[in-house]
Protein backbone atom coordinates (compact mmCIF):
# COMPACT_ATOMS: atom_id res chain seq x y z
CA UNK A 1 -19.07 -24.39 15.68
CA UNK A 2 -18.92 -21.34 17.69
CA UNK A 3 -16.12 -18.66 17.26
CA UNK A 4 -13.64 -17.79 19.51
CA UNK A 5 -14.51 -14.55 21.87
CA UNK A 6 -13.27 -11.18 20.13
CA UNK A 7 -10.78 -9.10 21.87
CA UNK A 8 -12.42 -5.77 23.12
CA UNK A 9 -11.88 -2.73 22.60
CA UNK A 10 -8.18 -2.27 24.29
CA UNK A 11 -6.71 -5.00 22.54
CA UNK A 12 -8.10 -4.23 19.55
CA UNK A 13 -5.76 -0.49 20.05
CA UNK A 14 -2.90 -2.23 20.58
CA UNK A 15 -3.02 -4.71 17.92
CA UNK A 16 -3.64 -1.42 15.87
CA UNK A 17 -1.09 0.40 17.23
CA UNK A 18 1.60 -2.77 16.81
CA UNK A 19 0.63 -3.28 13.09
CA UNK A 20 0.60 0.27 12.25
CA UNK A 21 3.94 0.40 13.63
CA UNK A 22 5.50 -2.65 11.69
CA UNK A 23 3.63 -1.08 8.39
CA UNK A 24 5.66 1.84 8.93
CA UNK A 25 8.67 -0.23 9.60
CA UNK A 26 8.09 -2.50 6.68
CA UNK A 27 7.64 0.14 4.02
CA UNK A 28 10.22 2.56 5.14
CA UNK A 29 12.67 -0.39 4.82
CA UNK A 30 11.75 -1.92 1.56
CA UNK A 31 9.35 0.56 -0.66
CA UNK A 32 11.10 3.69 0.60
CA UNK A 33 14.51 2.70 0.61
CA UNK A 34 16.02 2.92 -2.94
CA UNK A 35 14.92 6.72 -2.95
CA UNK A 36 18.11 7.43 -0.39
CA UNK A 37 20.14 4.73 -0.77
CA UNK A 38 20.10 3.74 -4.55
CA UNK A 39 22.78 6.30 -5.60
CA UNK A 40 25.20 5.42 -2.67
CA UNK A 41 24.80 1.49 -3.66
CA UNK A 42 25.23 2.65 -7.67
CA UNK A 43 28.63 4.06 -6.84
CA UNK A 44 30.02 1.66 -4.12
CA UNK A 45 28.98 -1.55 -6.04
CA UNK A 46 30.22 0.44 -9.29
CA UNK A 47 26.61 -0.05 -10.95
CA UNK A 48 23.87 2.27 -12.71
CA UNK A 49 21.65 3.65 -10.94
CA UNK A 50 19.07 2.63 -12.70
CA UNK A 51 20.83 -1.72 -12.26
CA UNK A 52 19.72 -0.71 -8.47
CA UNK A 53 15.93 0.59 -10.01
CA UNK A 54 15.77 -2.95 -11.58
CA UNK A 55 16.75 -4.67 -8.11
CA UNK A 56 13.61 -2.96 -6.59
CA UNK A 57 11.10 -3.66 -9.98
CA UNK A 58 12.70 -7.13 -9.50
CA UNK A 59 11.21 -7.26 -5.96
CA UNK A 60 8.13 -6.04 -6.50
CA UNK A 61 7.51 -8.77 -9.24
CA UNK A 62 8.69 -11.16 -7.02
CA UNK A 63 6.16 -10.00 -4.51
CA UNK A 64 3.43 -10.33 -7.36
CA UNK A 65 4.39 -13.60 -7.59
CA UNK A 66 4.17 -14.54 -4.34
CA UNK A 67 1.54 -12.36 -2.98
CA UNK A 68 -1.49 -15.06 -3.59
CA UNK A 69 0.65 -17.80 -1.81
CA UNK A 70 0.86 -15.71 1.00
CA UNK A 71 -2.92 -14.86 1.19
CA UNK A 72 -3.38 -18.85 1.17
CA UNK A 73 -1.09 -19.08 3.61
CA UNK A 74 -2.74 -16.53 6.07
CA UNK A 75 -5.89 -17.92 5.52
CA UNK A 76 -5.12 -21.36 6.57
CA UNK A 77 -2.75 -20.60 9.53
CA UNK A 78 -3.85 -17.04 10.69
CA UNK A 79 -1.41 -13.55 10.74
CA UNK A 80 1.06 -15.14 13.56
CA UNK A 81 2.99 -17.55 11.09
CA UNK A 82 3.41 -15.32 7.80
CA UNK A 83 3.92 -12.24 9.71
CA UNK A 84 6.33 -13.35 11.55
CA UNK A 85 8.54 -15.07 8.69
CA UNK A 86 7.58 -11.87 7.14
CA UNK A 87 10.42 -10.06 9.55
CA UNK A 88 12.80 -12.74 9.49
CA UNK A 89 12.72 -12.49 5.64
CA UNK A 90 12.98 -8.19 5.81
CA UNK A 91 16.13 -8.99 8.35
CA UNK A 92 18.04 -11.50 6.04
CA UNK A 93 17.71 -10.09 2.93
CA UNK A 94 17.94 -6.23 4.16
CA UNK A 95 21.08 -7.71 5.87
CA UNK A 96 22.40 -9.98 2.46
CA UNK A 97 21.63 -6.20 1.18
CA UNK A 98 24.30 -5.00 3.20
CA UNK A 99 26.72 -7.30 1.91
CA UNK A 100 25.95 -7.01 -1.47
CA UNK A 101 29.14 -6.84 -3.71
CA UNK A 102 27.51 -6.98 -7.51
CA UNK A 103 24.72 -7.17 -9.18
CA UNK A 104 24.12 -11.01 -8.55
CA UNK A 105 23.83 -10.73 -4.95
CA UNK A 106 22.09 -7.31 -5.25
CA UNK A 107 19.05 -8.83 -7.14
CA UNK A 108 19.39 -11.87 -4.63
CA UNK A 109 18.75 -9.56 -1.52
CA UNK A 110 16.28 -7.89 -3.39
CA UNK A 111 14.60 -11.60 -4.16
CA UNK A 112 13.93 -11.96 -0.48
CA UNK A 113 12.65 -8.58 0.77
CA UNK A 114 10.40 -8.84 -2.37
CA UNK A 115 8.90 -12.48 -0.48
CA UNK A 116 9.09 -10.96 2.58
CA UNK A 117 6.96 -7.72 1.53
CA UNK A 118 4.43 -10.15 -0.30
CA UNK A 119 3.92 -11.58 3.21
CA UNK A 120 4.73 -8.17 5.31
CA UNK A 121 2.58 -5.60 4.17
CA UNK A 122 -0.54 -4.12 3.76
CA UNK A 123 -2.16 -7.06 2.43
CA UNK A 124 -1.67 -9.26 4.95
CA UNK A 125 -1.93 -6.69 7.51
CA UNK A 126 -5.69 -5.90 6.38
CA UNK A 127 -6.37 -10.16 6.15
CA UNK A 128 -4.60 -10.43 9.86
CA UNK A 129 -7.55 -7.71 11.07
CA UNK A 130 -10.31 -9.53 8.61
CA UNK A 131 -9.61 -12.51 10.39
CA UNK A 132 -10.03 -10.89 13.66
CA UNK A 133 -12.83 -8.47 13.11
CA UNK A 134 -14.87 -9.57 10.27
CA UNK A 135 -16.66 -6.95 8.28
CA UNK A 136 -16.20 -4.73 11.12
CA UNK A 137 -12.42 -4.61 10.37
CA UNK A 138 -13.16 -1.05 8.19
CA UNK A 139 -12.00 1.41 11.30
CA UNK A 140 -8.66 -0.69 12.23
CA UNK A 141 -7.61 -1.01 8.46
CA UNK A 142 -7.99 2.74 8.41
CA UNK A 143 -5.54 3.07 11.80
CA UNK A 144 -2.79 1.18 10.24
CA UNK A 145 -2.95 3.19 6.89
CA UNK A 146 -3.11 6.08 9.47
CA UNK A 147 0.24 4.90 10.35
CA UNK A 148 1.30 3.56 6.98
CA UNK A 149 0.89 6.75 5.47
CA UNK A 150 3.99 7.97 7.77
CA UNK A 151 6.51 5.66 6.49
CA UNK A 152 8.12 8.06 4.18
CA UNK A 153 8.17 10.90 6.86
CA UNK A 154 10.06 8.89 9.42
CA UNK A 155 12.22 6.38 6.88
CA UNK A 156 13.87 8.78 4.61
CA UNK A 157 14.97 11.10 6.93
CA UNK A 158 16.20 8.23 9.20
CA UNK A 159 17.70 6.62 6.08
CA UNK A 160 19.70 9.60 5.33
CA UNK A 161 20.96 9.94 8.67
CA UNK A 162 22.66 6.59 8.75
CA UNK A 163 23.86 6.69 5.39
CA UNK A 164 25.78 9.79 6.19
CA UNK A 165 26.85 9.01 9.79
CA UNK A 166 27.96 5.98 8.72
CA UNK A 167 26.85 4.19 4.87
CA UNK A 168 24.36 2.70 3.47
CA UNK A 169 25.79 -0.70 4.47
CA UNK A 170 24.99 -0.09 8.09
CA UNK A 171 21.91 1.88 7.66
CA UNK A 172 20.18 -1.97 5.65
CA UNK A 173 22.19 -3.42 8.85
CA UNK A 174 20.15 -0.96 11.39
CA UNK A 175 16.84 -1.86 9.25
CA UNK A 176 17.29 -5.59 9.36
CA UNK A 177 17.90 -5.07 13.30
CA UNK A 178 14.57 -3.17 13.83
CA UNK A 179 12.58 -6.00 11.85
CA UNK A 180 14.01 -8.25 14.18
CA UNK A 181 13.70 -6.14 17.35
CA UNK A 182 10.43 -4.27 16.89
CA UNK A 183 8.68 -6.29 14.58
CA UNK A 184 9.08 -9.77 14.92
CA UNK A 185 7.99 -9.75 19.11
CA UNK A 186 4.90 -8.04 18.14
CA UNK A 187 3.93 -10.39 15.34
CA UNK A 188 4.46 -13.29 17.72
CA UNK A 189 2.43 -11.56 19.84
CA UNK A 190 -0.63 -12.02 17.44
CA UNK A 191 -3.33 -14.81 17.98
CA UNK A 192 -2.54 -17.65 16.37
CA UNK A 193 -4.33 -19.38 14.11
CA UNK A 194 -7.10 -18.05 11.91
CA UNK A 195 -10.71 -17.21 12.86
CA UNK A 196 -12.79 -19.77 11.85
CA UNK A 197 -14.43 -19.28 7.82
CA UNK A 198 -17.69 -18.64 8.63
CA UNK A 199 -17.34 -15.91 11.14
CA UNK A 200 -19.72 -12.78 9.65
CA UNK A 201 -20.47 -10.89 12.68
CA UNK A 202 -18.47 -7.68 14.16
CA UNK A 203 -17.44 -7.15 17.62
CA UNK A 204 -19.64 -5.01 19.63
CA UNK A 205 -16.98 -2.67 19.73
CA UNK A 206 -16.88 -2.19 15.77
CA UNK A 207 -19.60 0.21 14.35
CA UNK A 208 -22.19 -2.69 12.08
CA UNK A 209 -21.40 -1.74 8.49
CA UNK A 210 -24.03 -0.85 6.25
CA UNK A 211 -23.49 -3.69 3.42
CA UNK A 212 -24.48 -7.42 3.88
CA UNK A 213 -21.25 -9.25 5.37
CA UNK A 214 -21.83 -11.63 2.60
CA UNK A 215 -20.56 -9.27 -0.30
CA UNK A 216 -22.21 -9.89 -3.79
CA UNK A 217 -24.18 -12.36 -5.11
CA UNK A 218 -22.27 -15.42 -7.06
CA UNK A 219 -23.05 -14.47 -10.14
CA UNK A 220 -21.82 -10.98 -9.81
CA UNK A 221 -18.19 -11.82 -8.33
CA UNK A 222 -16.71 -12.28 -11.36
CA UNK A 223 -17.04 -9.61 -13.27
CA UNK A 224 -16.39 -7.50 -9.83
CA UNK A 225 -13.10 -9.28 -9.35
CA UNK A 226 -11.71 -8.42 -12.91
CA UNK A 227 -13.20 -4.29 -12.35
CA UNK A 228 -11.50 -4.72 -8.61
CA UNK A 229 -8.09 -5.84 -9.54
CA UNK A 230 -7.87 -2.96 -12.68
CA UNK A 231 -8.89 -0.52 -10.53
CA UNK A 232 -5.72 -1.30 -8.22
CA UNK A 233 -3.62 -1.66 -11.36
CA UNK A 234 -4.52 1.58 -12.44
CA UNK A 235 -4.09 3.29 -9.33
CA UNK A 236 -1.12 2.20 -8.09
CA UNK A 237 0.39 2.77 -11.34
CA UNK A 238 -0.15 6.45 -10.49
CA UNK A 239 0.93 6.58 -7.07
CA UNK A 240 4.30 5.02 -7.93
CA UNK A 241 4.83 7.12 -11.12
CA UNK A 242 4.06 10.50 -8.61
CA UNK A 243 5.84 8.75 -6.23
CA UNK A 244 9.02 8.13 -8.53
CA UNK A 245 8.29 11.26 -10.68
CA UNK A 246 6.55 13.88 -8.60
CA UNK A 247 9.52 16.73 -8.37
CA UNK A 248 10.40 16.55 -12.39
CA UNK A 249 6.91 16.73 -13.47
CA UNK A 250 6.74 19.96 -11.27
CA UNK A 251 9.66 21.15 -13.03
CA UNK A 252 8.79 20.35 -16.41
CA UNK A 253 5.87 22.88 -15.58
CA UNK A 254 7.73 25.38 -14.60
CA UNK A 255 7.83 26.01 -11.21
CA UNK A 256 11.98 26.46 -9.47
CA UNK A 257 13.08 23.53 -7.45
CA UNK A 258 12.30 25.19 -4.49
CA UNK A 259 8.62 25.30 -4.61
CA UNK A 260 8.76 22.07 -6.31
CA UNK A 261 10.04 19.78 -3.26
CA UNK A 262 7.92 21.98 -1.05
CA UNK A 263 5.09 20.88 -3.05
CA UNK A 264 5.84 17.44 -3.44
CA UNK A 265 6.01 17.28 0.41
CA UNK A 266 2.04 17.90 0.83
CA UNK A 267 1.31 14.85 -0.79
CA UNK A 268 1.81 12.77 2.77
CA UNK A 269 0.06 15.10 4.99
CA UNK A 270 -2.39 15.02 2.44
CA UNK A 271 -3.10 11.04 2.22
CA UNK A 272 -2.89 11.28 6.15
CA UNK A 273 -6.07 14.13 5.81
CA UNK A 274 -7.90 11.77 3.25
CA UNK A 275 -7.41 9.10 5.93
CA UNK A 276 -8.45 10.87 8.68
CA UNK A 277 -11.43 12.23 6.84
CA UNK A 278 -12.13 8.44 5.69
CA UNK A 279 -11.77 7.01 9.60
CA UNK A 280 -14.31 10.05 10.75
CA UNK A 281 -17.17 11.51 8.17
CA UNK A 282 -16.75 8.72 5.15
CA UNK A 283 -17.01 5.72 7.49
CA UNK A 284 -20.39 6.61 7.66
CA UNK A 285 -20.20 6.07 3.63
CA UNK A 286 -20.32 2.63 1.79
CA UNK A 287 -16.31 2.03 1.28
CA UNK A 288 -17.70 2.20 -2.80
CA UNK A 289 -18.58 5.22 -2.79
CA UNK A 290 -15.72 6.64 -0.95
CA UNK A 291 -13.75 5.28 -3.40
CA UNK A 292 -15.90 6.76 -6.38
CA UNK A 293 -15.17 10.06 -4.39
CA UNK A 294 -11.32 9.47 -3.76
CA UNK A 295 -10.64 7.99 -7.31
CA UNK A 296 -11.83 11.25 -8.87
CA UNK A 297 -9.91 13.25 -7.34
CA UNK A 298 -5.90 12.82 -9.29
CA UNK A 299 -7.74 13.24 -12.84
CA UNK A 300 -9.53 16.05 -11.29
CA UNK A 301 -6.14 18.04 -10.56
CA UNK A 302 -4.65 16.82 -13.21
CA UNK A 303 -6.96 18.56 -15.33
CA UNK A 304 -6.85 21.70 -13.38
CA UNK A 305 -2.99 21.73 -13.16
CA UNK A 306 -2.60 20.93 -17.40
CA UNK A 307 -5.46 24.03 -17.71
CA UNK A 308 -4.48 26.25 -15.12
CA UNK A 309 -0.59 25.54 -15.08
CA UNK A 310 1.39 26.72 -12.10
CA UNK A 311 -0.68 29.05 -9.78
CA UNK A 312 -2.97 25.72 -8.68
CA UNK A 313 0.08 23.02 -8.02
CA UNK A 314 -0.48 23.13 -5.12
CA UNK A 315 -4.31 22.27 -5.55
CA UNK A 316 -3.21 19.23 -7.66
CA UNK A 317 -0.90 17.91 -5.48
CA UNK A 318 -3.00 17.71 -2.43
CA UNK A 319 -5.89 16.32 -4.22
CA UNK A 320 -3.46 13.75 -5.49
CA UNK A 321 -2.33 13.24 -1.94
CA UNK A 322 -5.46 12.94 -0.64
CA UNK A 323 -7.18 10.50 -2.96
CA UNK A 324 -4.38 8.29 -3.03
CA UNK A 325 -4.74 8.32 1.14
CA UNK A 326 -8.57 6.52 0.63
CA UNK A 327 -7.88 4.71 -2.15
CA UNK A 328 -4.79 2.57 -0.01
CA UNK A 329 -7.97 2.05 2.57
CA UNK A 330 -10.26 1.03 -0.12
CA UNK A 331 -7.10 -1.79 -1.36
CA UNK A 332 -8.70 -3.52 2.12
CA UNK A 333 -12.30 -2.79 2.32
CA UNK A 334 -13.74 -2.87 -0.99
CA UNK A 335 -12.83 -6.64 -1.33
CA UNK A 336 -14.40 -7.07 2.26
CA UNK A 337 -17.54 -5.36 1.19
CA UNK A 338 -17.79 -7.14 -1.87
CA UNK A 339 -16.85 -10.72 -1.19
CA UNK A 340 -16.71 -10.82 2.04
CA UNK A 341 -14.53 -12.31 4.77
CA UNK A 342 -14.68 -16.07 3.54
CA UNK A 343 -11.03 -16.45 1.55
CA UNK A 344 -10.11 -12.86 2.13
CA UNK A 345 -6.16 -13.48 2.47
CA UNK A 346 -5.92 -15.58 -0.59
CA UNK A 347 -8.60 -13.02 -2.78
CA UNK A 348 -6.47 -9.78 -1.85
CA UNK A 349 -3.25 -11.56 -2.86
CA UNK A 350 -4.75 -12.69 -5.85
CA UNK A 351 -6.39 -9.24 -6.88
CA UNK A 352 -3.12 -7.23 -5.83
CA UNK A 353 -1.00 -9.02 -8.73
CA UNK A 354 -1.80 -6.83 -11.44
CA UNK A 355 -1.48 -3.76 -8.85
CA UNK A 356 2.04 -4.94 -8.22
CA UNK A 357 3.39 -5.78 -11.98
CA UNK A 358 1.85 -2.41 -13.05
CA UNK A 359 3.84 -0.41 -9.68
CA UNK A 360 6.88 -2.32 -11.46
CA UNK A 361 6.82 -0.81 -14.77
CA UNK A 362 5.37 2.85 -13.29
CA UNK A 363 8.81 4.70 -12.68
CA UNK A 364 10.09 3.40 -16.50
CA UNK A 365 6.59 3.85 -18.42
CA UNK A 366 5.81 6.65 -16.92
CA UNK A 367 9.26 7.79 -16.91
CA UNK A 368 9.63 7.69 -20.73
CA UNK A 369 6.46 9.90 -21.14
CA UNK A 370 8.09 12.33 -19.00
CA UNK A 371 11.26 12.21 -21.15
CA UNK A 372 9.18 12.71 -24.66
CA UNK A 373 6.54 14.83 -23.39
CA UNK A 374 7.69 16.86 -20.60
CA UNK A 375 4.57 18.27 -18.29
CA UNK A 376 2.31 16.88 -20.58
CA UNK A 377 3.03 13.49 -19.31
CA UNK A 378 0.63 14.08 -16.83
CA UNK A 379 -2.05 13.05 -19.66
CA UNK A 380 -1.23 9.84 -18.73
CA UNK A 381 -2.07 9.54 -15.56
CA UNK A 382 -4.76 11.43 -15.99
CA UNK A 383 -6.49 9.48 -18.44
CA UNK A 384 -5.73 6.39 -16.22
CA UNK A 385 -7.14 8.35 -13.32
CA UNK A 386 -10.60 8.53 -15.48
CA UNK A 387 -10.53 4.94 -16.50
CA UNK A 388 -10.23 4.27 -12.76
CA UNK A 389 -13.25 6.57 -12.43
CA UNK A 390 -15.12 4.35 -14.80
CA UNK A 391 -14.48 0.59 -13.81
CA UNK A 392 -15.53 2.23 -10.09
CA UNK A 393 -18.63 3.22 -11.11
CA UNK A 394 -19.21 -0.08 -13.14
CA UNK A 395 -18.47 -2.44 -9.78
CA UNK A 396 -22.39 -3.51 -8.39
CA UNK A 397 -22.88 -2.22 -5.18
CA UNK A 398 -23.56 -5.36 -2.28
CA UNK A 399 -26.95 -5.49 -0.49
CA UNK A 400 -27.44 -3.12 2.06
CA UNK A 401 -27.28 -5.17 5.68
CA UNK A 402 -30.84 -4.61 6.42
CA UNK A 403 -31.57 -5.85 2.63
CA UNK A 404 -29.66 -8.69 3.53
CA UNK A 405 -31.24 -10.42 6.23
C-alpha cells in the first residue's frame, strides 16, 4: 500500500506554527494556571489553598490515567479527532471551572481539563507530527517545544491581568473562549486520519536521521521501555518540584527575594536556549546522546550551587533551565529513535504514566524536604538528577541508518 504524499515544506511551517501555538495555549491554561489563580479560588470558594493544589494533582492523575487511551486513540484515527475533543474538553471544564462553587465541582472541572490535557498536549502533539513525518519528525517536535517553552511567559502575565481587571472567574471564562476560538479551527484543520503503520521514510524536506527508523531490536525493547519511562519519572519530578519550589529553595540559601525571582526567571529563556541549541548544533547528535548531555546538567548545578552556595545561582539555575529545555524534546524523540514510528501514540501515552503520577506528588514530596531540610533539599533532586544520568547511559543505542539497511 503506498502512503499518502507528505506535505512540503510550507505546510509543514504552518502545521508547526498552529501546534506550537495551541501548546502554548494548552499549558498556559491548564499546567500554568493554579500558580495565579489558586489563591483567588482558595478565598472565593472559602477553601485551602492547598484543596485547590489537590484539584490540579487530581488532574494530572487523571491525565495518567487516560494518557495511554488517548495514544490508542491517535493512533487509530490520526491527530484531527483527539485534538480536537482535546479543546472542547479545555473549554468545558475551564468554563465548569468558572462556575465552581465547592470543592465537589472544583475537582469535577479539574476531572475534565485533566482528560482533555491527556489528549491536548505534548504527547499527542509529538504522535500528530510522528504520524505525519516519520522519523524525520525530530526538527518540528523541537518547533513546538520552541513554542511550548513560552507558555509561562505569555499565560501568567495574561492570567494576572484578567484576574485583576476582572476575577479569576472570567479570566477560566477568557481561557475556555481561546480553546474554542484559536485552537479548535486549527486542529480541524489537521489531516485526518492517521498515516498508514508502516510508513518509515522522511519527507525530503526533513534532514534523514542518523538511527535506523526501525528503533531497537525486539529483544532489547523491553528493558528500554522500563529505563525510558524512569527516566521521564525522574525528570519531570524535578521540573515540577523547581517549577513549584524554585523561589523558596533560593531563599532557603540565602539570597533576598529580589535576586531570587530574578533568578528563577532565567529558567525559561534558558529551556528556550537548550532548545534552540538542540534544533541547530545537537540535531546533528543522536537524540541519546543529547539527552546524556542535557540530563547531566540539573545534578551538575546542583552540586555546584550546594558547594559553592550563592555567588553561582545563577549558574545552577540556567543549567537547570537549559537541560530541562532538551530533555521536554527528548519526551518525543527518544521513543521515536528507539521504537520507532509503528504504535508511537499509544507507546508515549503508555511510557508518560509514571512521568505524570510522579509530577503529581513533586510539589508535596519535594515540598516536605524543603520544609525539614531547608536548601539542602536540593539533595534530592540532585541525586534523582544522577539516577537519571545512569538509566540514560544504560538505554542501548539503535543501529545507525547506514547499519541498518
Amino acid at each position: 500500500m503506498s502512503s499518502p504524499p507528505l506535505p512540503n515544506a510550507s505546510p509543514q511551517r504552518r502545521l508547526v506554527l498552529g501546534l506550537g501555538l495551541t501548546q502554548m495555549l494548552g499549558w498556559g491554561s491548564s499546567y500554568y494556571l493554579p500558580a495565579t489563580l489558586a489563591g483567588p479560588m482558595a478565598r472565593d470558594l472559602g477553601l485551602g489553598t492547598a484543596t485547590v493544589f489537590a484539584a490540579f494533582s487530581w488532574a494530572l492523575i487523571v491525565c495518567a490515567l487516560a494518557g495511554p487511551w488517548a495514544g490508542r486513540a491517535l493512533d487509530r484515527w490520526g491527530g484531527r479527532p483527539v485534538m480536537a475533543c482535546a479543546s472542547m474538553g479545555f473549554a468545558l471544564g475551564l468554563a465548569l471551572l468558572s462556575q465552581a462553587q465547592g470543592p465537589v465541582s472544583l475537582f469535577l472541572a479539574w476531572t475534565l481539563i485533566g482528560l482533555a490535557m491527556a489528549s491536548g498536549l505534548y504527547e499527542t502533539a509529538f504522535s500528530t507530527l510522528v504520524q505525519f513525518y516519520g522519523a524525520g519528525a525530530r526538527r518540528s517536535i523541537t518547533g513546538i517545544t520552541l513554542m511550548g517553552g513560552l507558555a509561562s511567559t505569555l499565560s501568567w502575565p495574561l492570567t494576572a491581568w484578567l484576574e485583576i481587571t476582572w476575577d479569576w472567574r472570567v479570566a477560566c471564562l477568557a481561557w475556555a473562549g481561546m480553546h474554542l476560538l484559536l485552537c479548535l479551527p486549527i486542529h480541524l484543520r489537521l489531516r485526518p486520519g492517521p498515516m498508514p503503520a508502516s510508513v518509515g521514510s522522511t519527507p525530503e524536506t526533513a534532514p534523514t536521521p542518523a538511527w535506523s527508523s526501525e528503533g531497537l531490536p525486539e529483544a532489547q525493547r523491553g528493558r528500554a521501555a522500563v529505563l525510558l519511562s524512569t527516566i521521564f519519572g525522574l525528570t519531570w519530578f524535578i521540573s515540577t518540584a523547581m517549577a513549584a519550589h524554585l523561589p523558596a529553595l533560593l531563599l532557603a540559601q540565602g539570597l533576598p527575594l529580589a535576586t531570587a525571582l530574578l533568578l528563577g526567571s532565567l529558567i525559561g529563556p534558558a529551556q528556550v536556549a537548550g532548545r534552540l541549541a538542540e534544533y541547530g548544533l545537537l540535531r546533528h547528535l543522536h537524540p541519546l546522546l543529547s539527552a546524556r548531555i542535557a540530563g547531566a546538567l540539573h545534578p551538575l548545578g546542583a552540586l555546584l550551587f550546594l558547594g559553592l552556595g550563592t555567588p553561582v545561582g545563577a549558574v545552577f539555575t540556567l543549567l537547570h533551565g537549559a537541560g530541562n529545555g532538551v530533555l521536554t524534546i527528548a519526551q518525543g524523540t527518544l521513543p521515536l529513535a528507539l521504537f520507532g514510528t509503528q504504535g508511537y501514540g499509544l507507546r508515549q501515552g503508555l511510557l508518560m504514566v509514571p512521568a505524570r503520577f510522579a509530577q503529581a506528588a513533586a510539589p508535596f514530596l519535594f515540598g516536605l524536604a524543603l520544609e525539614h531540610a531547608g536548601a539542602q533539599a536540593l539533595w534530592l533532586s540532585c541525586g534523582l538528577g544522577l539516577c537519571c544520568v545512569v538509566a540514560l547511559w544504560l538505554l542501548p543505542s539503535p543501529a545507525r541508518a547506514g547499519a541498518a539497511r
